[in-house]
Protein backbone atom coordinates (compact mmCIF):
# COMPACT_ATOMS: atom_id res chain seq x y z
CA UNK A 1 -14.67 -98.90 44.48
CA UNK A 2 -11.15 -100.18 44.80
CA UNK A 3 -8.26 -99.11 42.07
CA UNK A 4 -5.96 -100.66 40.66
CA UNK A 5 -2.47 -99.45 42.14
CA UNK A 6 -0.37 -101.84 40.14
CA UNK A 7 -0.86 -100.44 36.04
CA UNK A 8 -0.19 -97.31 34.65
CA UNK A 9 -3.59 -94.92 35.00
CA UNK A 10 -3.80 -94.32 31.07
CA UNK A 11 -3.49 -97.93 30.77
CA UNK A 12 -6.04 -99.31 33.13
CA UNK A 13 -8.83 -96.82 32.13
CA UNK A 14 -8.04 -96.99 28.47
CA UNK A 15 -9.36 -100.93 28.09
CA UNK A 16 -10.52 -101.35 24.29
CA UNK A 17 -10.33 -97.55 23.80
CA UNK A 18 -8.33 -95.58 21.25
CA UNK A 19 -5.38 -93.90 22.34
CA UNK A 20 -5.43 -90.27 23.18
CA UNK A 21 -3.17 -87.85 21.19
CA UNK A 22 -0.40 -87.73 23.26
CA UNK A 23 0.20 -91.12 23.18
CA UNK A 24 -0.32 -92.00 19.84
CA UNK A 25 2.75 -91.89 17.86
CA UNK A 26 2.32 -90.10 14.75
CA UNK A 27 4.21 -89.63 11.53
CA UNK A 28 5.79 -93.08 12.23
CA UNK A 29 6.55 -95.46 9.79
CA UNK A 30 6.41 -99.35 11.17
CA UNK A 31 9.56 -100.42 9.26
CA UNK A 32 13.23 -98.69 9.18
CA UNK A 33 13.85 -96.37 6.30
CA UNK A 34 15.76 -97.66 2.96
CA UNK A 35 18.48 -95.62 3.82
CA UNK A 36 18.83 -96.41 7.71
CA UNK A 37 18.41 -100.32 6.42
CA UNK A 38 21.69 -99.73 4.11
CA UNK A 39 23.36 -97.87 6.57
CA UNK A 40 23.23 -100.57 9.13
CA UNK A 41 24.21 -103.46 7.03
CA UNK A 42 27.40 -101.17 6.09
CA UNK A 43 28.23 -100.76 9.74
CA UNK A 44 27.86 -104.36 10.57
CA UNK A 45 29.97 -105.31 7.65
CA UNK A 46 32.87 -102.80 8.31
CA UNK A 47 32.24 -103.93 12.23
CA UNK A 48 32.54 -107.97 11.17
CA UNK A 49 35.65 -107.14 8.88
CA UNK A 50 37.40 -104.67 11.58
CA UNK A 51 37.28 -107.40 14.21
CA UNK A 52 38.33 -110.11 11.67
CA UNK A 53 41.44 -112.36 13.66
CA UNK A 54 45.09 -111.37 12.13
CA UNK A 55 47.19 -113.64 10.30
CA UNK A 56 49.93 -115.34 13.13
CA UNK A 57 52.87 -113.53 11.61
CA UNK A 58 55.01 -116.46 12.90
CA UNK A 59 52.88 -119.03 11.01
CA UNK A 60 53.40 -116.99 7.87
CA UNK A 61 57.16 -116.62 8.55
CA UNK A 62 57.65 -120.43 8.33
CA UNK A 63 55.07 -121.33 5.83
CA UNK A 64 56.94 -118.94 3.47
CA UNK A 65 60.77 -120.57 4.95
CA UNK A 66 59.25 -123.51 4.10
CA UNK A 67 58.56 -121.99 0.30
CA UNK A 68 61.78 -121.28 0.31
CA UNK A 69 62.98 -124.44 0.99
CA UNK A 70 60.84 -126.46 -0.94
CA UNK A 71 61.84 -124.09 -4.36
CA UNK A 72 65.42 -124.13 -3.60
CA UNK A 73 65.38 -128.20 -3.31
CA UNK A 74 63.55 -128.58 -6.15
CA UNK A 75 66.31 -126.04 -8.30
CA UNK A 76 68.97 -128.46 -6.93
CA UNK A 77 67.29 -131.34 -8.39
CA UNK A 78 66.88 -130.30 -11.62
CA UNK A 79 70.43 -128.59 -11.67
CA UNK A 80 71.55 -132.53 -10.78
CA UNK A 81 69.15 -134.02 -13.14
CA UNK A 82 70.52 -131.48 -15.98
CA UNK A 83 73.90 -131.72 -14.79
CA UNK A 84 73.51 -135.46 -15.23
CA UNK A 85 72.29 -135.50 -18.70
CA UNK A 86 75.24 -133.35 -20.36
CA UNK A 87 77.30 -134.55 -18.56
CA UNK A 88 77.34 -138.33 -20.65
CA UNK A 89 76.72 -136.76 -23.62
C-alpha cells in the first residue's frame, strides 16, 4: 500500500469523516461580534480621517490675500460711487 506523503495525515485519512475533537473549533461563532464589528468601523474611520491630505498652507495664504484684495477693491468702489453722489448734490 503506498501513502500519500504530500497531505497532512489527519487530512488524508479523515475523507467524508467528522472531525475529531481537537480539531474542531468549538464555542466559535461564524460572524464577528457586534461589538468587534463597531470597533473596527471606528478604527477605520479615525485611520481614513488621520491620514486625510493637509490643506497647502501656501494655497490658503493667497486665496485669503486674494480676499483681501477683492474686499478692499470693492470698499474703494463704493467709497467712489458714494463719494460721487454727495458730492453733486
Amino acid at each position: 500500500m503506498h501513502t500519500n506523503t504530500t497531505t497532512a495525515p489527519q487530512r488524508s485519512s479523515l475523507k467524508g469523516e467528522s472531525l475529531p475533537g481537537a480539531l474542531r473549533l468549538t464555542g466559535r461563532t461564524p460572524r464577528t461580534s457586534l461589538i468587534d464589528r463597531i470597533a473596527m468601523r471606528i478604527a477605520l474611520a479615525l485611520l481614513l480621517w488621520s491620514s486625510r491630505p493637509h490643506p497647502d498652507h501656501a494655497a490658503v495664504e493667497q486665496h485669503r490675500r486674494r480676499e483681501a484684495i477683492h474686499e478692499r477693491e470693492e470698499r474703494e468702489r463704493s467709497w467712489l460711487r458714494q463719494r460721487h453722489y454727495t458730492h453733486h448734490l
